[in-house]
Protein backbone atom coordinates (compact mmCIF):
# COMPACT_ATOMS: atom_id res chain seq x y z
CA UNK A 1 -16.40 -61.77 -27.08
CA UNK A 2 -14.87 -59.47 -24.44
CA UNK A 3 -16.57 -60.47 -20.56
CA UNK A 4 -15.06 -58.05 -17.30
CA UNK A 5 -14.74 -60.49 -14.51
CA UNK A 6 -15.57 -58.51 -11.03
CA UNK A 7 -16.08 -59.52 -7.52
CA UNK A 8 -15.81 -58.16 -3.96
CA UNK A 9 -16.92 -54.28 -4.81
CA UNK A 10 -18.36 -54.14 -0.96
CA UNK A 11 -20.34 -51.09 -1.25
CA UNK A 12 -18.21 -49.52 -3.70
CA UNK A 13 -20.50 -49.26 -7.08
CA UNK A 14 -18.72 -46.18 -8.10
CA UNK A 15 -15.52 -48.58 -8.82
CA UNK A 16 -17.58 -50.96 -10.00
CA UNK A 17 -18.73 -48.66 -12.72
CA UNK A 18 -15.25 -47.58 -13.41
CA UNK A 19 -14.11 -51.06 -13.98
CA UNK A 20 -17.42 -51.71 -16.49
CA UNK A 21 -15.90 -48.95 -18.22
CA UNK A 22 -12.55 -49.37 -18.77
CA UNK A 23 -12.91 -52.47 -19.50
CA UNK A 24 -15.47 -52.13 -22.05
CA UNK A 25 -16.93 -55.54 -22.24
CA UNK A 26 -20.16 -56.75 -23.49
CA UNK A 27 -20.68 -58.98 -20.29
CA UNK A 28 -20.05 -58.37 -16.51
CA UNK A 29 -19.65 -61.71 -14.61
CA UNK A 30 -19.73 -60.70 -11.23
CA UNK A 31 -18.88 -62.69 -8.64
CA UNK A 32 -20.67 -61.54 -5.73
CA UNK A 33 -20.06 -59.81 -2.04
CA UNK A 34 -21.62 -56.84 -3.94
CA UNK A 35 -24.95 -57.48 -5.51
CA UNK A 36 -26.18 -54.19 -4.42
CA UNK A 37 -23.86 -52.33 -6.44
CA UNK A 38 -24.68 -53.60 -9.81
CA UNK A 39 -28.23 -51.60 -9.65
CA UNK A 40 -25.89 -48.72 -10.76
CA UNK A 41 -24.67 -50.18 -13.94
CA UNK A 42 -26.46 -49.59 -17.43
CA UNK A 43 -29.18 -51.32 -17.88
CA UNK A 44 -27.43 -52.16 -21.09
CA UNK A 45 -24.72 -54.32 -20.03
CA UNK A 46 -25.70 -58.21 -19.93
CA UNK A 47 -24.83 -59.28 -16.46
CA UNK A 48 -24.83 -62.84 -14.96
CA UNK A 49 -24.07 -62.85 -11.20
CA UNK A 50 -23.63 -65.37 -8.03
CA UNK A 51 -24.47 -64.71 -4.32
CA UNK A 52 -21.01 -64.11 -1.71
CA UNK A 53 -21.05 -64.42 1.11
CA UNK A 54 -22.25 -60.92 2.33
CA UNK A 55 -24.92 -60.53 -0.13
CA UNK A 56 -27.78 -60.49 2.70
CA UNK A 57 -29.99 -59.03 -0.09
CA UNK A 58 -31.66 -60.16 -3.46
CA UNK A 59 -30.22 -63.27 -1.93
CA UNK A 60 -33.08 -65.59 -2.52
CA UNK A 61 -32.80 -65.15 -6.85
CA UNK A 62 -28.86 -65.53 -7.08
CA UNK A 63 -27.22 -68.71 -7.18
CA UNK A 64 -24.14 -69.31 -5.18
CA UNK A 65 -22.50 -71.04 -8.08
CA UNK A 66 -23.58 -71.36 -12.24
CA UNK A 67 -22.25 -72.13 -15.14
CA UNK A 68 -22.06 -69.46 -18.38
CA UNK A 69 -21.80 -70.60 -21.72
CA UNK A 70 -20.27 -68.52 -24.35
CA UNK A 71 -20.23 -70.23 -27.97
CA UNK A 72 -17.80 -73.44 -27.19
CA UNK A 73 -16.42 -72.29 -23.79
CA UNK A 74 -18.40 -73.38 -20.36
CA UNK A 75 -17.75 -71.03 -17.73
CA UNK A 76 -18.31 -72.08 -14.04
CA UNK A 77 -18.43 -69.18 -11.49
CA UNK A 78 -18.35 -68.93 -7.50
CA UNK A 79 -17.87 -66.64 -4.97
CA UNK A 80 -16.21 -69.10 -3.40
CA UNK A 81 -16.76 -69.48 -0.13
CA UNK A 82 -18.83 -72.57 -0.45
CA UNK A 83 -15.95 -74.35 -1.67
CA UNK A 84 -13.26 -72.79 0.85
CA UNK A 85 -11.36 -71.11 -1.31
CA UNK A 86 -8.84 -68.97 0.86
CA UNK A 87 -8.11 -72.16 2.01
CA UNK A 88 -7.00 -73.91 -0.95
CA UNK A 89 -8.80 -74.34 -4.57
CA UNK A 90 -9.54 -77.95 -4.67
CA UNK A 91 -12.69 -78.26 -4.27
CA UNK A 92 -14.01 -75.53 -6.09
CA UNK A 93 -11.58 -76.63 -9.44
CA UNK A 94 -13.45 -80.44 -8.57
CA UNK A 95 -16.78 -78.71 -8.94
CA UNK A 96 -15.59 -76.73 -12.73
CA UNK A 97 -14.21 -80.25 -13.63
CA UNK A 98 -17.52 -81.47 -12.87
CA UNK A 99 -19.43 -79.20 -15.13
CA UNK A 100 -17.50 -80.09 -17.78
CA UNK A 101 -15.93 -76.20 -17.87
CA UNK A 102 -13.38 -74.78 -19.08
CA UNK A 103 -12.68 -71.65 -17.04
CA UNK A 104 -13.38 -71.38 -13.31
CA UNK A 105 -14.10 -68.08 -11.96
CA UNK A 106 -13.62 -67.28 -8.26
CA UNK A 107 -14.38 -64.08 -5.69
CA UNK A 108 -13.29 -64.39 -1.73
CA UNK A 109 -9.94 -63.57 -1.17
CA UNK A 110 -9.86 -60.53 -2.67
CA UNK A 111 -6.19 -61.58 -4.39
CA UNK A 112 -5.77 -61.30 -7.96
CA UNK A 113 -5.01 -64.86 -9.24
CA UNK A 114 -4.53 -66.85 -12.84
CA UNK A 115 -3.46 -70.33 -13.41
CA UNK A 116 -3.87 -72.39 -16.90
CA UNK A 117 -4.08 -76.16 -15.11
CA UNK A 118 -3.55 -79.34 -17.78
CA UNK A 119 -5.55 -82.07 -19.10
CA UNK A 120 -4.46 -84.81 -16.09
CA UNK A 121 -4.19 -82.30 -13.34
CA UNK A 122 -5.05 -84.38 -10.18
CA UNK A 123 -8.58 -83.51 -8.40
CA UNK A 124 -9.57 -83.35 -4.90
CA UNK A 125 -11.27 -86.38 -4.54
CA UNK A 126 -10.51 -88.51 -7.13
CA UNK A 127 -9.67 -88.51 -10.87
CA UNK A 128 -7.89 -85.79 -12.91
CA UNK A 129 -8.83 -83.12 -15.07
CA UNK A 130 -10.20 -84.30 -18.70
CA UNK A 131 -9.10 -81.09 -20.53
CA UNK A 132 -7.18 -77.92 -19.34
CA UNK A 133 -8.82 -75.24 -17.11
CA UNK A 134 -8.50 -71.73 -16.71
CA UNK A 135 -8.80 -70.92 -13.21
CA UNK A 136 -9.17 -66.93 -12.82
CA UNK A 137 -9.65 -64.72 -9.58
CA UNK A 138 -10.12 -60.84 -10.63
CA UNK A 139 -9.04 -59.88 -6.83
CA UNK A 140 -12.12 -57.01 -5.36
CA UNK A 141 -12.73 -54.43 -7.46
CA UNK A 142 -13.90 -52.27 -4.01
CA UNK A 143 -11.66 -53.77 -1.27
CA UNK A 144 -8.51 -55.29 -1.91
CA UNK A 145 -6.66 -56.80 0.74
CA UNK A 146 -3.39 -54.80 -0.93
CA UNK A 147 -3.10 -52.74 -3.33
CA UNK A 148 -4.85 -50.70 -6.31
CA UNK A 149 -8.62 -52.35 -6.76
CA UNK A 150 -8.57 -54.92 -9.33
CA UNK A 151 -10.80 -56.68 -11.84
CA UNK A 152 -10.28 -58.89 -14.68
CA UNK A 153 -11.17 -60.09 -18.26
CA UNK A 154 -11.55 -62.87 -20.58
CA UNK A 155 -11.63 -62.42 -24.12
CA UNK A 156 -12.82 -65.70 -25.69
CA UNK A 157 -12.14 -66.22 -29.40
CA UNK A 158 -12.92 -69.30 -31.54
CA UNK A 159 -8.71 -70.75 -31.16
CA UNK A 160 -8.83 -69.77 -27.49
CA UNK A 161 -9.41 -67.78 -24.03
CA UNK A 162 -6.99 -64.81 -22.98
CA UNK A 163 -7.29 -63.43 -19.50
CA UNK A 164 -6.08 -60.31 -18.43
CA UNK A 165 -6.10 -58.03 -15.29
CA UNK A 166 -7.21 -54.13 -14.77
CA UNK A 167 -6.21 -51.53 -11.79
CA UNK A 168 -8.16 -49.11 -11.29
């Protein structure tokens, strides 16, 4: 399965739609600042969304934070802010470890980011991580903070996850 990871398109639906298709994905996760925008997408694309924190609107019927599954692989997703992100990822990779995922997906900072974090890994808090983690940030696919906009992508495959990154 082939999912486009977005976030952060602020208005800009136009490169939101460019990213959908490029990327050519059966599912848009998109991880919010943006809700708006994804009224312009085909109504055939399967999108699952959370709120950010400058979704003022629809903001009653998205969830700041959920978790996706796809066939073996959990996927917890976040804006972010909730968990502080720009100001380190603890809490928010305590909160995937949690939910038992395997992949966290992040919006917020607008930076393009991808770590693979071991079974052990330390948590905020307490404990460690019982299996590895994906942790993923596709940057803002309408206002990076440097840069070309960016999104990202996960292709998930029955011996394992590959993530990837688009300019646009």
């Amino acid at each position: 399965m082939d999912i486009l990871i977005a976030s952060d398109s602020h208005g800009r639906a136009d490169l939101l739609a460019q990213a959908v298709a490029n990327a050519r994905a059966d599912v848009l996760l998109f991880l919010g600042d943006g809700l708006w925008d994804l009224g312009s997408l085909p109504d055939t694309l399967t999108v699952r969304a959370v709120r950010g924190n400058c979704d003022f609107f629809r903001a009653e019927d998205t969830p700041l934070s959920r978790v996706e599954v796809f066939g073996k692989y959990r996927v917890f997703l976040t804006h972010g802010h909730t968990f502080s992100v720009k100001s380190g990822l603890g809490a928010a990779i305590a909160a995937a470890a949690a939910a038992d995922a395997d992949v966290l997906l992040y919006g917020h900072t607008h930076v393009p980011y991808e770590a693979t974090l071991a079974a052990g890994t330390p948590l905020a808090g307490g404990g460690a991580l019982v299996k590895p983690l994906l942790v993923v940030c596709p940057g803002s696919v309408g206002k990076p903070w440097s840069g070309a906009p960016t999104f990202a992508t996960l292709t998930l495959r029955e011996n394992g996850i590959l993530a990837g990154f688009g300019r646009l």
